[in-house]
Protein backbone atom coordinates (compact mmCIF):
# COMPACT_ATOMS: atom_id res chain seq x y z
CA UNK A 1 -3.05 19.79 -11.05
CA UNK A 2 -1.01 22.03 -8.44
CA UNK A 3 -3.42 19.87 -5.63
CA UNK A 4 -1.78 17.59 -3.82
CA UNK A 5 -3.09 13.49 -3.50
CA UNK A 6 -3.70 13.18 0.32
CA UNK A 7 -1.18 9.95 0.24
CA UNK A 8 -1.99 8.70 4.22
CA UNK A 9 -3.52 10.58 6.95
CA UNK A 10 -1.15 10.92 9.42
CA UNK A 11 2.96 10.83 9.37
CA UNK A 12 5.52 8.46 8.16
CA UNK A 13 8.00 7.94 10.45
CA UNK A 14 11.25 7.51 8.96
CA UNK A 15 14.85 6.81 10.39
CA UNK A 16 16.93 9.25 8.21
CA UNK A 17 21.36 8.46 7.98
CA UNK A 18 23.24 11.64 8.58
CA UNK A 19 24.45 13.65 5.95
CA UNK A 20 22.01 11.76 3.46
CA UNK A 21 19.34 13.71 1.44
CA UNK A 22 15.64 12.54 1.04
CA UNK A 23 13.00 13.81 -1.12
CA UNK A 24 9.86 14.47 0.40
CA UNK A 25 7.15 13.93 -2.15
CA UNK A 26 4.76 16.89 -2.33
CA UNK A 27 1.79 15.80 -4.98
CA UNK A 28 0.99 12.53 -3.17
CA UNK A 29 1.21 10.41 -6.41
CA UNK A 30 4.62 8.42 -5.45
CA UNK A 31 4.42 4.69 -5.04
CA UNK A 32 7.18 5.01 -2.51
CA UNK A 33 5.73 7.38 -0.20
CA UNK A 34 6.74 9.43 1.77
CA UNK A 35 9.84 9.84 -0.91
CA UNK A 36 9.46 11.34 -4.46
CA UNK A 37 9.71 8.44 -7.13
CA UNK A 38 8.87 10.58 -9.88
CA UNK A 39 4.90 10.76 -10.16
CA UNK A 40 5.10 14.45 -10.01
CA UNK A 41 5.60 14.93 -13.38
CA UNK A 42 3.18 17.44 -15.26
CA UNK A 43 1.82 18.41 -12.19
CA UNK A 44 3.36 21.26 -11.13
CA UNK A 45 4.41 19.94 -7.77
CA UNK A 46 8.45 19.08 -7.40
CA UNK A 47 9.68 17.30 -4.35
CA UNK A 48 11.16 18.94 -1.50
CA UNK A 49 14.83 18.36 -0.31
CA UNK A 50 15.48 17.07 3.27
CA UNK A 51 18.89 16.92 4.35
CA UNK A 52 19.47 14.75 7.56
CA UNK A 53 21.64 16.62 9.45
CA UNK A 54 21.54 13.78 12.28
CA UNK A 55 20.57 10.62 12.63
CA UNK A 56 17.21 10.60 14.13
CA UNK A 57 13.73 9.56 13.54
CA UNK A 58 11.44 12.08 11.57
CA UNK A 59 7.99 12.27 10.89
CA UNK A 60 7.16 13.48 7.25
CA UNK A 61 4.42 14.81 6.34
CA UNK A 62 1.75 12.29 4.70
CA UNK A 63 -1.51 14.25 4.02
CA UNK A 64 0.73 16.85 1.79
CA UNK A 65 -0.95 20.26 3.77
CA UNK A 66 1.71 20.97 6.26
CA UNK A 67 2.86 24.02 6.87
CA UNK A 68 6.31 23.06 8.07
CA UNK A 69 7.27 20.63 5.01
CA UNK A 70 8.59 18.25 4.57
CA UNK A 71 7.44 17.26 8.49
CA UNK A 72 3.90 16.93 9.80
CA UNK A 73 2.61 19.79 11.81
CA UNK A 74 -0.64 17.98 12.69
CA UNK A 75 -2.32 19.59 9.56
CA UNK A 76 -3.98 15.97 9.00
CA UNK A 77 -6.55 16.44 11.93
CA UNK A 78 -8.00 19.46 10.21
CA UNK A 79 -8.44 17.59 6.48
């Protein structure tokens, strides 16, 4: 399976902490979306690292097609 799950259609918006790193789930599978719990496994898909450089509120990708991941670029209006 190197397909990602389409997980929601449409962002999660998430207030990230400075200096913390996330991990962006990329295969859709995780129960604690839009963060990697470990569902991945076997598929080929690995989770992406996102390191908060400020804190601010980002929008992560959901549908798993953007082209600017770990954030949503919109890519869920063309699924």
């Amino acid at each position: 399976m190197n397909q990602p799950l389409i997980a929601q259609h449409g962002p999660y918006a998430v207030d990230v902490e400075a200096g913390r790193d996330y991990f962006w789930c990329r295969c859709g599978h995780s129960a604690s979306q839009p963060f990697c719990d470990g569902s991945h496994k076997g598929s080929g898909l690995t989770p992406q690292r996102y390191h908060a450089e400020r804190a601010e509120r980002v929008f992560f990708c959901g549908c798993k097609h953007t082209a600017t991941p770990p954030c949503c670029d919109g890519s869920h209006n063309r699924l």
